[in-house]
PDB file of N, CA and C in Angstrom:
ATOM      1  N   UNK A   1     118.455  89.720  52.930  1.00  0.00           N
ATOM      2  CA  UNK A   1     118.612  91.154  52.807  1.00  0.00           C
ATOM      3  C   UNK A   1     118.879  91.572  51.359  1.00  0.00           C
ATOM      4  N   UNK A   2     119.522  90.791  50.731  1.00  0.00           N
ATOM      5  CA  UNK A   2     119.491  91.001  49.035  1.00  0.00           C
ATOM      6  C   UNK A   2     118.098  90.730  48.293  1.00  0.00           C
ATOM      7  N   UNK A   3     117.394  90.478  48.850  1.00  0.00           N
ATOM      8  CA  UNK A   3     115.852  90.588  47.855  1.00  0.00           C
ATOM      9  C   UNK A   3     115.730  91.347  47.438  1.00  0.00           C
ATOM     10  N   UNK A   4     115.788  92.445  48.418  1.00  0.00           N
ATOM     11  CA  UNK A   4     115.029  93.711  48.058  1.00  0.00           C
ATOM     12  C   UNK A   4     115.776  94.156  46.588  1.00  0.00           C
ATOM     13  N   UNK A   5     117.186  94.052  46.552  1.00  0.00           N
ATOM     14  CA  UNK A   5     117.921  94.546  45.107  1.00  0.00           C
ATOM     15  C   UNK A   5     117.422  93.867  44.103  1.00  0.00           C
ATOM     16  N   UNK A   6     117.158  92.459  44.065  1.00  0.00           N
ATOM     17  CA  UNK A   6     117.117  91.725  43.254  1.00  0.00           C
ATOM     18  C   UNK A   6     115.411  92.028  42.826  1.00  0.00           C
ATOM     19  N   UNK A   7     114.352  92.156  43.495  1.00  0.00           N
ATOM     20  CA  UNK A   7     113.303  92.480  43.011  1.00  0.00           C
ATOM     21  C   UNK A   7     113.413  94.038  42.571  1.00  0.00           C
ATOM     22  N   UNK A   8     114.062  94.242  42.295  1.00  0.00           N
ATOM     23  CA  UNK A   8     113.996  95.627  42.265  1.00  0.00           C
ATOM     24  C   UNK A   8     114.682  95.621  40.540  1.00  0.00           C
ATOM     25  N   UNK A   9     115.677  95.002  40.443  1.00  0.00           N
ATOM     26  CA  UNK A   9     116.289  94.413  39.088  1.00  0.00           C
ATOM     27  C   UNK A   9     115.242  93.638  38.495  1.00  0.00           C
ATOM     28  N   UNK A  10     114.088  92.968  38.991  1.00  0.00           N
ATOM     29  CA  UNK A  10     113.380  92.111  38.786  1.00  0.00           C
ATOM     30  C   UNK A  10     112.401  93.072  37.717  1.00  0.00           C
ATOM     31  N   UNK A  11     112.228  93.857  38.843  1.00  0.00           N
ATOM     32  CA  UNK A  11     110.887  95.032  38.453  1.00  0.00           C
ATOM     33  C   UNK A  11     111.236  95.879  37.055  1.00  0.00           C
ATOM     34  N   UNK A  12     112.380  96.044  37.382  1.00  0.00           N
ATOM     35  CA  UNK A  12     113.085  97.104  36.422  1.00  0.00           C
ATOM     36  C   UNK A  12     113.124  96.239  34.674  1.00  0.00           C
ATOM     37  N   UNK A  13     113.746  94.759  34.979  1.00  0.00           N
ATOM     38  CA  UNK A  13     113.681  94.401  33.626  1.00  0.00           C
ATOM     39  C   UNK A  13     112.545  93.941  32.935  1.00  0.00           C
ATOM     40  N   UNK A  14     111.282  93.698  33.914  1.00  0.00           N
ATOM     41  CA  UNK A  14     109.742  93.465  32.912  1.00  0.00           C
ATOM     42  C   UNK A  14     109.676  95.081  32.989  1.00  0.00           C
ATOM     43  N   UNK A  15     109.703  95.912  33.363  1.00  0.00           N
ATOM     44  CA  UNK A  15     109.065  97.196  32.967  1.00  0.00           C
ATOM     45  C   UNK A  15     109.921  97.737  31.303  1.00  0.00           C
ATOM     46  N   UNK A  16     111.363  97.051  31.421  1.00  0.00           N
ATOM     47  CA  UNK A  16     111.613  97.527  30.153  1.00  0.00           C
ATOM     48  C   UNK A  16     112.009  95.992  28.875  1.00  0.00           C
ATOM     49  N   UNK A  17     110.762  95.477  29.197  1.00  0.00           N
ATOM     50  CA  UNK A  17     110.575  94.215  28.690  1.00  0.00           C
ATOM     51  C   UNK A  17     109.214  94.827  27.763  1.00  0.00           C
ATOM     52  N   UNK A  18     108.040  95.557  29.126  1.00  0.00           N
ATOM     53  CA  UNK A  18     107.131  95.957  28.225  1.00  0.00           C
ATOM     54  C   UNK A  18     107.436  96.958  27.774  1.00  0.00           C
ATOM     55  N   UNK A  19     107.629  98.095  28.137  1.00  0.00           N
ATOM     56  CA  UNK A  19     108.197  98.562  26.257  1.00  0.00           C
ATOM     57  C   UNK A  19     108.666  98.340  25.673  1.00  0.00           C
ATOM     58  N   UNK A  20     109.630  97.437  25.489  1.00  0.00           N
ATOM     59  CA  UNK A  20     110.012  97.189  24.269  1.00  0.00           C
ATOM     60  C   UNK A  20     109.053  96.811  23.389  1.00  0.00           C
ATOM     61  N   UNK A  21     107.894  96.262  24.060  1.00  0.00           N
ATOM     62  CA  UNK A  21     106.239  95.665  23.255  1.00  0.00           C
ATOM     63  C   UNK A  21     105.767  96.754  22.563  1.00  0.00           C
ATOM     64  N   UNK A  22     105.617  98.348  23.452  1.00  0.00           N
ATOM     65  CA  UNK A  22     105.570  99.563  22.680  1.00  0.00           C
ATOM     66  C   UNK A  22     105.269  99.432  21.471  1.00  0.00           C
ATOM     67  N   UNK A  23     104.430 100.242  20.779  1.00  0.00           N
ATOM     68  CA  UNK A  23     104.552 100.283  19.173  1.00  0.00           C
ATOM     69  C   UNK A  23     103.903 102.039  18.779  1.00  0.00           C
ATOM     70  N   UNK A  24     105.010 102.305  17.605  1.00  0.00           N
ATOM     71  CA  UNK A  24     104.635 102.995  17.300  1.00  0.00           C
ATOM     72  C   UNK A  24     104.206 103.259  15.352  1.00  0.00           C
ATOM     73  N   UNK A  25     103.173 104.038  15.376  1.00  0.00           N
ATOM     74  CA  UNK A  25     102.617 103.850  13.893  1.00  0.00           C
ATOM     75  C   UNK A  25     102.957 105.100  13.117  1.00  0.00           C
ATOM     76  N   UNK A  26     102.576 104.510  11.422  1.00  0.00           N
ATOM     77  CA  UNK A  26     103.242 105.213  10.834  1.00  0.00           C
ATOM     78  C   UNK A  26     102.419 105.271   9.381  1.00  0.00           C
ATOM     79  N   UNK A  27     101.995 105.979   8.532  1.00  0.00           N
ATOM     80  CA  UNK A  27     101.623 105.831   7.085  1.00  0.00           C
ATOM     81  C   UNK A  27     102.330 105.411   6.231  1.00  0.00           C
ATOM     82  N   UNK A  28     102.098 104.248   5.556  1.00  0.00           N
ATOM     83  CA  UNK A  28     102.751 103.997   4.563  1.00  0.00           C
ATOM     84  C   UNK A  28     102.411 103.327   3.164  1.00  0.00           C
ATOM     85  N   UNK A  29     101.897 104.116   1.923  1.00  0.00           N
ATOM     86  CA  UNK A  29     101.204 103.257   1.315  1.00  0.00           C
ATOM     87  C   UNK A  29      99.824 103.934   1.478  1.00  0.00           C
ATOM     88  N   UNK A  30      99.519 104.726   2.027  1.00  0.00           N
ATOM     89  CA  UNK A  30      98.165 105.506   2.269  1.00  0.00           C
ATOM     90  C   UNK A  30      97.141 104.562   3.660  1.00  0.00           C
ATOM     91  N   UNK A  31      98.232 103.770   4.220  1.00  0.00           N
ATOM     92  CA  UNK A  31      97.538 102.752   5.268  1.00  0.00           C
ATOM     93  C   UNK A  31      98.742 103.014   6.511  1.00  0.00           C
ATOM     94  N   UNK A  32      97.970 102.484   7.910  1.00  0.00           N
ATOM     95  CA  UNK A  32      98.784 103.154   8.795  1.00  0.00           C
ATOM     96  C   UNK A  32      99.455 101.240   9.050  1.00  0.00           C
ATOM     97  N   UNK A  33     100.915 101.460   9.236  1.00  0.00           N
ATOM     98  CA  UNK A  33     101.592 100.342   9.776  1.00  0.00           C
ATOM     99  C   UNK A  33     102.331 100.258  11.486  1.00  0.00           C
ATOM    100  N   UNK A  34     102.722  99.217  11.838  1.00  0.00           N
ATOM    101  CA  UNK A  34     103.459  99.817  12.955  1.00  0.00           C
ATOM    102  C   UNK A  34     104.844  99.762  12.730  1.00  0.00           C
ATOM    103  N   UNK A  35     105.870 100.208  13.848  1.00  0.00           N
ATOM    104  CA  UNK A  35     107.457 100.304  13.373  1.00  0.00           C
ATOM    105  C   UNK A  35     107.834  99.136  12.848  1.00  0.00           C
ATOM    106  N   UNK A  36     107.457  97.684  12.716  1.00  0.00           N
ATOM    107  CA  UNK A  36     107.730  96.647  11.546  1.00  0.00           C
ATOM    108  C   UNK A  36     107.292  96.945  10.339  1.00  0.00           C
ATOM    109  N   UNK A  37     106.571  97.858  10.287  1.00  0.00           N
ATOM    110  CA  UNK A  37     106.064  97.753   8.780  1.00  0.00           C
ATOM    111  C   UNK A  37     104.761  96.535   8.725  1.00  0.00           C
ATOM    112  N   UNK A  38     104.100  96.615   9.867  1.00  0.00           N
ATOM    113  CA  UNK A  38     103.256  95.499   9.939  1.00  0.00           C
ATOM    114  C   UNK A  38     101.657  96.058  10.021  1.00  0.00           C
ATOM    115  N   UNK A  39     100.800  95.547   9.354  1.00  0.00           N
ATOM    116  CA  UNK A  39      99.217  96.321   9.137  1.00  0.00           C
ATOM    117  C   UNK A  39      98.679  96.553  10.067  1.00  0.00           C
ATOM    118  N   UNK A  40      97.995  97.668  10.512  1.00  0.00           N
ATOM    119  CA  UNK A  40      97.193  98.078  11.512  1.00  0.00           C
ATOM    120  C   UNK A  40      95.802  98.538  11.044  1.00  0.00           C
ATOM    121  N   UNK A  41      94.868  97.817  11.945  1.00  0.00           N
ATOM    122  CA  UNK A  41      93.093  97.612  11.614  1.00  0.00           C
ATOM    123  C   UNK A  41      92.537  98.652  12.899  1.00  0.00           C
ATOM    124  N   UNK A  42      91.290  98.596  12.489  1.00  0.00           N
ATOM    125  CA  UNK A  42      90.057  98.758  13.383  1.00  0.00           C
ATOM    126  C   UNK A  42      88.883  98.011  13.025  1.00  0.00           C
ATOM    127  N   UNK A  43      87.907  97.901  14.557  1.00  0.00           N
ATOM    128  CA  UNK A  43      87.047  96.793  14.442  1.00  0.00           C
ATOM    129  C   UNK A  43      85.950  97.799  14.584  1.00  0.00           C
ATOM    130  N   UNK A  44      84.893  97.074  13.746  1.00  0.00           N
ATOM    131  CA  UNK A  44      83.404  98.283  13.499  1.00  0.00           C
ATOM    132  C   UNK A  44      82.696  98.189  14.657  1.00  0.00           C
ATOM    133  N   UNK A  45      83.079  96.993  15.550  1.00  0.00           N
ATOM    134  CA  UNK A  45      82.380  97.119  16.893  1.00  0.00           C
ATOM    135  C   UNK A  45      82.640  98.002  17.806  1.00  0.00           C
ATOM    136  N   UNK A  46      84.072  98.711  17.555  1.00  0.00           N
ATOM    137  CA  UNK A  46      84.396  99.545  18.742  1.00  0.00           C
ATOM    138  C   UNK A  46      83.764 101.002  18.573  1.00  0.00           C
ATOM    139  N   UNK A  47      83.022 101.359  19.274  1.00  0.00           N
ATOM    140  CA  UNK A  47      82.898 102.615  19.051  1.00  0.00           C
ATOM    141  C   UNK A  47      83.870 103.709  19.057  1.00  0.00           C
ATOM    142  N   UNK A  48      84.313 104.460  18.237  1.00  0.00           N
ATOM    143  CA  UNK A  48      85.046 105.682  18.208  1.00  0.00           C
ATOM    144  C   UNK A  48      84.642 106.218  19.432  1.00  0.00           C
ATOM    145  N   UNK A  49      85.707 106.932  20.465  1.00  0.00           N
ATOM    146  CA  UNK A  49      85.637 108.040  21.519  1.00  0.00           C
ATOM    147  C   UNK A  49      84.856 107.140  23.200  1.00  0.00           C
ATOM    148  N   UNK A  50      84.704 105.960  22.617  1.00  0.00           N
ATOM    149  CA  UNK A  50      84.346 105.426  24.181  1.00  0.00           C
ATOM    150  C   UNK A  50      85.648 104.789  24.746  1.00  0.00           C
ATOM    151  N   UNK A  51      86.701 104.610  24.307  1.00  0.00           N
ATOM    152  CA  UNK A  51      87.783 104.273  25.508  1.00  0.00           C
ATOM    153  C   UNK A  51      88.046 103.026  25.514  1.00  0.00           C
ATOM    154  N   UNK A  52      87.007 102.333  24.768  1.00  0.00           N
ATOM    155  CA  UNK A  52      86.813 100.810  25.246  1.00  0.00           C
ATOM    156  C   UNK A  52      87.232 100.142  24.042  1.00  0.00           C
ATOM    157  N   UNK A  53      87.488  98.606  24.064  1.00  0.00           N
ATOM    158  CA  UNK A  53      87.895  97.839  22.744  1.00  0.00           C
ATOM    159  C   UNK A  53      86.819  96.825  23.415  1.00  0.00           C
ATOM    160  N   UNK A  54      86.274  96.136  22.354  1.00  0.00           N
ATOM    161  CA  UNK A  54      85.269  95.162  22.040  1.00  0.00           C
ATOM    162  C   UNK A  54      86.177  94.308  21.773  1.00  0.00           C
ATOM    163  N   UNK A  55      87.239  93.834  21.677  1.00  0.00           N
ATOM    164  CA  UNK A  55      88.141  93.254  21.396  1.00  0.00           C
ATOM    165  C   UNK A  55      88.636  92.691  22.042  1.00  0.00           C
ATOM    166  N   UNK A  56      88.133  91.834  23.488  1.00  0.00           N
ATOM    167  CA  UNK A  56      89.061  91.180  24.234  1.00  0.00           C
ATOM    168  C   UNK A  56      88.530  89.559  24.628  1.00  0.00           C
ATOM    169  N   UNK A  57      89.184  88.959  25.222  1.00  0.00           N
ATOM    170  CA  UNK A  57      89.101  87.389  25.297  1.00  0.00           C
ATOM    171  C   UNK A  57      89.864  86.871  23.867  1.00  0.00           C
ATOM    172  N   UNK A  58      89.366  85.608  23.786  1.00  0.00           N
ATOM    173  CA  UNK A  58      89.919  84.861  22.925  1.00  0.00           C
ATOM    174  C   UNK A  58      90.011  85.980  21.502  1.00  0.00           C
ATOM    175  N   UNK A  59      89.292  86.951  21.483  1.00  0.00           N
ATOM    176  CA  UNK A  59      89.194  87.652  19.924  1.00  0.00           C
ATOM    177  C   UNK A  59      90.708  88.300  19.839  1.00  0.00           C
ATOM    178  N   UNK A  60      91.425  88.737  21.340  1.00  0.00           N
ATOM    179  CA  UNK A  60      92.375  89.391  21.326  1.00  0.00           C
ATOM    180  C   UNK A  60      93.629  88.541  21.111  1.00  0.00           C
ATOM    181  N   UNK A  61      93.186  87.141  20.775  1.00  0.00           N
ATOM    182  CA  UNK A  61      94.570  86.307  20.707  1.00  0.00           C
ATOM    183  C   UNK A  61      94.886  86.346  18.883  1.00  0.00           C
ATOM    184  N   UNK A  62      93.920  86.396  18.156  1.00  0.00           N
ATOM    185  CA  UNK A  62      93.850  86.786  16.594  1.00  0.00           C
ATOM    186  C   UNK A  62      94.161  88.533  16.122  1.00  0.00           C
ATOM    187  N   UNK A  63      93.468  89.124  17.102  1.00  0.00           N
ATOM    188  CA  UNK A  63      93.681  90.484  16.694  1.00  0.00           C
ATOM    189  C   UNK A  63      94.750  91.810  18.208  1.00  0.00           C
ATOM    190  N   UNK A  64      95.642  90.735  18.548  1.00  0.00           N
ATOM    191  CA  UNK A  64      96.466  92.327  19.534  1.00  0.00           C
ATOM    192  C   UNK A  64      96.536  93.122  18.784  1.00  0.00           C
ATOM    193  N   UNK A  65      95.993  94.348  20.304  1.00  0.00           N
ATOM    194  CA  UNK A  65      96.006  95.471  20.227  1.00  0.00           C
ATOM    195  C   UNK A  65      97.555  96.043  20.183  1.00  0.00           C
ATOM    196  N   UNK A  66      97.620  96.817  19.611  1.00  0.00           N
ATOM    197  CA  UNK A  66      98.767  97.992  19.282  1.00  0.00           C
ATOM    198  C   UNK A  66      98.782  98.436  20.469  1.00  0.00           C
ATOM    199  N   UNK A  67     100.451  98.392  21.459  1.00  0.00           N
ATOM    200  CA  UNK A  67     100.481  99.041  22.266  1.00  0.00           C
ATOM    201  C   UNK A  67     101.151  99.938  22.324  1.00  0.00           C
ATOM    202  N   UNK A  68     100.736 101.724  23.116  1.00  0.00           N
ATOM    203  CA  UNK A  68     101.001 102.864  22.582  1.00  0.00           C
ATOM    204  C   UNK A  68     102.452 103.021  22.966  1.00  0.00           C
ATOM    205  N   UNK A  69     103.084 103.740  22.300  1.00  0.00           N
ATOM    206  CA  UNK A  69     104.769 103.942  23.415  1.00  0.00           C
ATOM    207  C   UNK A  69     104.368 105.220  24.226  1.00  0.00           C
ATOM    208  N   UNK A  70     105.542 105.476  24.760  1.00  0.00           N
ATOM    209  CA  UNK A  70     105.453 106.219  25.970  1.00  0.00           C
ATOM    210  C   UNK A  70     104.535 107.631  25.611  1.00  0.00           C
ATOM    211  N   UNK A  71     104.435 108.466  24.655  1.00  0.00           N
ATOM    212  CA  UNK A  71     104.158 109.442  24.566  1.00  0.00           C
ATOM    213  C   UNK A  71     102.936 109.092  23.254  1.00  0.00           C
ATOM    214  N   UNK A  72     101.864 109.572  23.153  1.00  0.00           N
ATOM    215  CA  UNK A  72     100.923 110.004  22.277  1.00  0.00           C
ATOM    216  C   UNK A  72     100.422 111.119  22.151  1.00  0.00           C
ATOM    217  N   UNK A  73     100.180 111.680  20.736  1.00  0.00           N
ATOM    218  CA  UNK A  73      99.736 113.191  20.451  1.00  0.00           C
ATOM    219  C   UNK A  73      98.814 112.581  19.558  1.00  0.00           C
ATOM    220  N   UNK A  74      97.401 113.708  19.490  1.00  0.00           N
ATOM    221  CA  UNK A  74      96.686 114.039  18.832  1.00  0.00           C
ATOM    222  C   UNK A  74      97.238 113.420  17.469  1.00  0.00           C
ATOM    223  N   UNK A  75      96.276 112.344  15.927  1.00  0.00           N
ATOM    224  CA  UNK A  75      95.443 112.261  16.702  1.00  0.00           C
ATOM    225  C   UNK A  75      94.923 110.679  17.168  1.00  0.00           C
ATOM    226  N   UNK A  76      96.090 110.577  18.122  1.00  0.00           N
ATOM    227  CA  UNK A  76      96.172 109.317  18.521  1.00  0.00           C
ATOM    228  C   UNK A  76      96.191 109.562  19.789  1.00  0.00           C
ATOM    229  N   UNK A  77      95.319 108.389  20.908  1.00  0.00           N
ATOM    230  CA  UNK A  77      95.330 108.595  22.281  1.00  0.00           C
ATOM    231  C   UNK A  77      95.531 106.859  22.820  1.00  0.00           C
ATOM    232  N   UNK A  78      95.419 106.862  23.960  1.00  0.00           N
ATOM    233  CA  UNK A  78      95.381 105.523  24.813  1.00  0.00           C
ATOM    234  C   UNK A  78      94.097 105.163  25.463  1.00  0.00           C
ATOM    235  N   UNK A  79      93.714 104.097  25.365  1.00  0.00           N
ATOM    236  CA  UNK A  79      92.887 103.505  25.896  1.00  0.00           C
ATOM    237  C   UNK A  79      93.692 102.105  26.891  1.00  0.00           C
ATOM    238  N   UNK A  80      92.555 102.092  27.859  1.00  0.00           N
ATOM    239  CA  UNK A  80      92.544 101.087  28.717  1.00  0.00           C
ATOM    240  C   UNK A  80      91.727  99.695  28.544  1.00  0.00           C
ATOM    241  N   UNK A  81      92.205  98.716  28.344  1.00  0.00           N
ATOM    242  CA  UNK A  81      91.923  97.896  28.036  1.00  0.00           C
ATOM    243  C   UNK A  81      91.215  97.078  29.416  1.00  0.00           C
ATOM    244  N   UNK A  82      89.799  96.256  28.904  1.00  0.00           N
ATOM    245  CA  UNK A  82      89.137  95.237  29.774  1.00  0.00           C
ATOM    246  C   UNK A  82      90.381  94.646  30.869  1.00  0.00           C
ATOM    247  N   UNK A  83      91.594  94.354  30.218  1.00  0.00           N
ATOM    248  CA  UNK A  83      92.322  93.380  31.059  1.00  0.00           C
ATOM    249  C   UNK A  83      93.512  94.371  31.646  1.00  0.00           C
ATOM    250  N   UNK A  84      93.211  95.732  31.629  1.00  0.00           N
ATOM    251  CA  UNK A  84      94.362  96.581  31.987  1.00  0.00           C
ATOM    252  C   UNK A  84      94.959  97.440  31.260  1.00  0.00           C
ATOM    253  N   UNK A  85      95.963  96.440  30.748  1.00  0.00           N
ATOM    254  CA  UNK A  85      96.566  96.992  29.388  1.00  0.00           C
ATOM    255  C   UNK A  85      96.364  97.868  28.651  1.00  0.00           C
ATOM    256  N   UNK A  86      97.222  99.350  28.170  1.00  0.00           N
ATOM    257  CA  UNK A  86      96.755 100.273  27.434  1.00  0.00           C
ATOM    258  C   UNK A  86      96.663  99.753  25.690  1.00  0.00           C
ATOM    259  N   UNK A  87      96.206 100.349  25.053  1.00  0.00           N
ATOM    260  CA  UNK A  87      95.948 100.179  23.683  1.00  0.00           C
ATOM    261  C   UNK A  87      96.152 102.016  22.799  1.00  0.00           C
ATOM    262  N   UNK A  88      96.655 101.522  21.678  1.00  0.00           N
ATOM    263  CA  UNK A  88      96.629 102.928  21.237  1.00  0.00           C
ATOM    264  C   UNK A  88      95.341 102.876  20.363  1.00  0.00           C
ATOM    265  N   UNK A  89      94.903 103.870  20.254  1.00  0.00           N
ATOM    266  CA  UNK A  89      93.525 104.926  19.516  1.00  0.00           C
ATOM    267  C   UNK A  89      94.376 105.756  18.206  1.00  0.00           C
ATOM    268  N   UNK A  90      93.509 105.120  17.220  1.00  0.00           N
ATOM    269  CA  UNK A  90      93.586 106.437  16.262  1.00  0.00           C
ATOM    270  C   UNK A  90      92.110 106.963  16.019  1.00  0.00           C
ATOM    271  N   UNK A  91      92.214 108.693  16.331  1.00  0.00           N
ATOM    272  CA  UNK A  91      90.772 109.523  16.365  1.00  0.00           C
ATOM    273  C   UNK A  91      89.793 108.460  17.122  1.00  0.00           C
ATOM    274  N   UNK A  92      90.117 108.189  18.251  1.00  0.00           N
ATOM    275  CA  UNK A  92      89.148 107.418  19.084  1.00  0.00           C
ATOM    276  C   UNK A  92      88.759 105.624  18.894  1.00  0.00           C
ATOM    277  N   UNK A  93      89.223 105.652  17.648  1.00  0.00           N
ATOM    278  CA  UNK A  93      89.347 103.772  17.330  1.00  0.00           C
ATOM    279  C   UNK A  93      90.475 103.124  18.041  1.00  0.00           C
ATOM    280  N   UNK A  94      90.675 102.111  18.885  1.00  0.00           N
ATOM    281  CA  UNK A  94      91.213 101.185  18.821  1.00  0.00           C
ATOM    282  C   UNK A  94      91.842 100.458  18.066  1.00  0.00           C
ATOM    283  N   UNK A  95      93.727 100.060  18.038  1.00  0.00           N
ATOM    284  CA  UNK A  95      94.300 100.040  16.551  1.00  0.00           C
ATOM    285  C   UNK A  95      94.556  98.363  17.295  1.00  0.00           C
ATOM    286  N   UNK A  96      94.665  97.819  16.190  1.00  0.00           N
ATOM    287  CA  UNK A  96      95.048  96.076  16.021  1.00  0.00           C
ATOM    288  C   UNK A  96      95.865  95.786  15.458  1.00  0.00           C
ATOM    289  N   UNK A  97      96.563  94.438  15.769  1.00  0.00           N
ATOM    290  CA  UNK A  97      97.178  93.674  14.514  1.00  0.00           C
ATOM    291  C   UNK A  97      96.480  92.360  14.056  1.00  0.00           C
ATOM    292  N   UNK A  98      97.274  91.782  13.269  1.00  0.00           N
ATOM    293  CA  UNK A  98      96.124  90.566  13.110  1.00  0.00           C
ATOM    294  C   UNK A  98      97.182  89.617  12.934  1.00  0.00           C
ATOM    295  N   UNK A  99      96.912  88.482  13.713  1.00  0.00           N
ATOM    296  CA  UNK A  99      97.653  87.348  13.734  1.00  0.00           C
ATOM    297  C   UNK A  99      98.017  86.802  12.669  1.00  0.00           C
ATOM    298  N   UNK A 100      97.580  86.265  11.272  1.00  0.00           N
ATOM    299  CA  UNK A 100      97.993  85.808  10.199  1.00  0.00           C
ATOM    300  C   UNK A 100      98.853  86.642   9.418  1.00  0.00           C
ATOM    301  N   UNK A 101      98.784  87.852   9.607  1.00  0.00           N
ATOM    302  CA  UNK A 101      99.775  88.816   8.823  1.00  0.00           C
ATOM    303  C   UNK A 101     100.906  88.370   9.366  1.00  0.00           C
ATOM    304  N   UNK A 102     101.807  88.070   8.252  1.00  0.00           N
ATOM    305  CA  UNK A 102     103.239  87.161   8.864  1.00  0.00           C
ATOM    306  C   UNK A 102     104.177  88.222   8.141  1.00  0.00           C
ATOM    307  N   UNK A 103     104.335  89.042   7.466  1.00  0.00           N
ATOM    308  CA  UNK A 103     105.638  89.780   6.742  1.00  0.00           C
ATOM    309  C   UNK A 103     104.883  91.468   6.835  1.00  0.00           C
ATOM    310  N   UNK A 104     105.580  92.233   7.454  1.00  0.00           N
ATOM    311  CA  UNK A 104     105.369  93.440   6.236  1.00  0.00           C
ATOM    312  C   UNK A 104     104.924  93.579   5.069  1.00  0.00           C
ATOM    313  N   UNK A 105     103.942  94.679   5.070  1.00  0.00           N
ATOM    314  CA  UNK A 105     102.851  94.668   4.045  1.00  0.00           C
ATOM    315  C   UNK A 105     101.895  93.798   3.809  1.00  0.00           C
ATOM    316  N   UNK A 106     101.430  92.637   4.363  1.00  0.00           N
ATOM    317  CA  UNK A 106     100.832  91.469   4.651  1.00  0.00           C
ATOM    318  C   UNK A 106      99.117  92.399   5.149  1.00  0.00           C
ATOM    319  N   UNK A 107      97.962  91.948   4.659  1.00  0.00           N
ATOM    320  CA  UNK A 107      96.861  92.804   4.798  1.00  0.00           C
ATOM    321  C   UNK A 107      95.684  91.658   4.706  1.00  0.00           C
ATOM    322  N   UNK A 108      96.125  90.595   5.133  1.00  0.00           N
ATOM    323  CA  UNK A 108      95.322  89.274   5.319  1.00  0.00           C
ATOM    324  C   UNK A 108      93.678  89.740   6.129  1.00  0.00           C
ATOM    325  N   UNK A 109      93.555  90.477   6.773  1.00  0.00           N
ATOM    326  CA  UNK A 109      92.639  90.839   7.811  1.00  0.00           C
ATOM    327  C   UNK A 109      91.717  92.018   7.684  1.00  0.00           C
ATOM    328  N   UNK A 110      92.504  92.526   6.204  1.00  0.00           N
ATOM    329  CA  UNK A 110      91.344  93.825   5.738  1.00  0.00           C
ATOM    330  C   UNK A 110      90.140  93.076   4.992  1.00  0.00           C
ATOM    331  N   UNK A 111      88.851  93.647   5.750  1.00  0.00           N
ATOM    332  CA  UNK A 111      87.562  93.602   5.163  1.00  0.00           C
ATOM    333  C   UNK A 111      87.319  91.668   5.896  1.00  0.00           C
ATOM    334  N   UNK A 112      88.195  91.459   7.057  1.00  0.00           N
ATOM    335  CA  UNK A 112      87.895  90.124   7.305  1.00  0.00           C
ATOM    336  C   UNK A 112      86.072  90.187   8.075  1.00  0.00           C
ATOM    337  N   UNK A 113      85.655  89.501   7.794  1.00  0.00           N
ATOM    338  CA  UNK A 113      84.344  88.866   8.492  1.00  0.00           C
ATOM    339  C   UNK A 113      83.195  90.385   8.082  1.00  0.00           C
ATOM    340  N   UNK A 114      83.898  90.933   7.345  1.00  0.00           N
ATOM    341  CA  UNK A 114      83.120  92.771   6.893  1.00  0.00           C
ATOM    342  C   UNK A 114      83.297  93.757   8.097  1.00  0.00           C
ATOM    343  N   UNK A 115      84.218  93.394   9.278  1.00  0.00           N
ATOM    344  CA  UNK A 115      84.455  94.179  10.226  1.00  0.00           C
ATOM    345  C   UNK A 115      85.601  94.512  10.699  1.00  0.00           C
ATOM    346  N   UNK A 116      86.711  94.087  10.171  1.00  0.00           N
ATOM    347  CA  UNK A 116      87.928  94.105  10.047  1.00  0.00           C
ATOM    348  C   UNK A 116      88.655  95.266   9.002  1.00  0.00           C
ATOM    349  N   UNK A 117      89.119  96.332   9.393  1.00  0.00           N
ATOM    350  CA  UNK A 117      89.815  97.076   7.995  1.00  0.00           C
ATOM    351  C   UNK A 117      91.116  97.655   8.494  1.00  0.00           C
ATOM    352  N   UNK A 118      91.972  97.701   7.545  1.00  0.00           N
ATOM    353  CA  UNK A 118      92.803  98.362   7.657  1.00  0.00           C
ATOM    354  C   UNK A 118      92.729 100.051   7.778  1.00  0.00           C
ATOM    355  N   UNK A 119      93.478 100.845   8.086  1.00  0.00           N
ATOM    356  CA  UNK A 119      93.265 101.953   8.872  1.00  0.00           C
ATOM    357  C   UNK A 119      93.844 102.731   7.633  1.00  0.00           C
ATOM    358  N   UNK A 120      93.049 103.726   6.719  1.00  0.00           N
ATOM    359  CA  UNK A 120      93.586 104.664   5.689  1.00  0.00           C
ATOM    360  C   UNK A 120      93.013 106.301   5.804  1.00  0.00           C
ATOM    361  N   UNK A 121      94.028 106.794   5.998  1.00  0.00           N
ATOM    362  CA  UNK A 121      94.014 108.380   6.169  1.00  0.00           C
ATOM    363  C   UNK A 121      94.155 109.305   4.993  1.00  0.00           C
TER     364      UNK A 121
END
């Protein structure tokens, strides 16, 4: 008869497990970062305004997606990701991080493979 509490505590602490994953972005430097201060890309494959990231399978273990926090405004939106998962959009792109960027300010992944850039407004 105690399950039910305990899944319920269960439920409650991955739901605020994933937000804490949340991220939110920011300009800094004339490039957009997330709340670490960590680089955020877009990939030339994704099309702007389709919803979608080209970005998944093994590509998504080098480049996670930025996930949006609870609220987004213009002009940033959410997308749904192949595997579920929302992703945040800036003006319809799909935002990334890139696995080798190890510190703040770290930009290892701009102009990688000529499809990789960092995000400047």
């Amino acid at each position: 008869m105690k399950i039910a509490p305990r899944l319920s505590l269960l439920f409650a602490a991955a739901l605020l497990a994933g937000a804490a994953h949340a991220d939110s972005v920011m300009k800094k430097d004339g490039i957009l970062v997330n709340a670490a201060g960590m680089t955020v890309y877009t990939f030339d494959k994704d099309a702007a305004g389709s919803g979608t990231s080209a970005c998944n399978g093994p590509c998504s273990e080098n480049w996670p997606a930025v996930v949006p926090a609870a609220s987004v405004a213009a002009p940033y939106s959410a997308i749904t990701r192949e595997d579920g998962a929302k992703q945040l959009a800036y003006k319809g792109k799909p935002l990334y991080l890139f696995k080798k960027d190890v510190k703040p300010g770290d930009r290892n992944g701009d102009n990688f493979k000529d499809i990789w850039h960092v995000v400047k407004d």
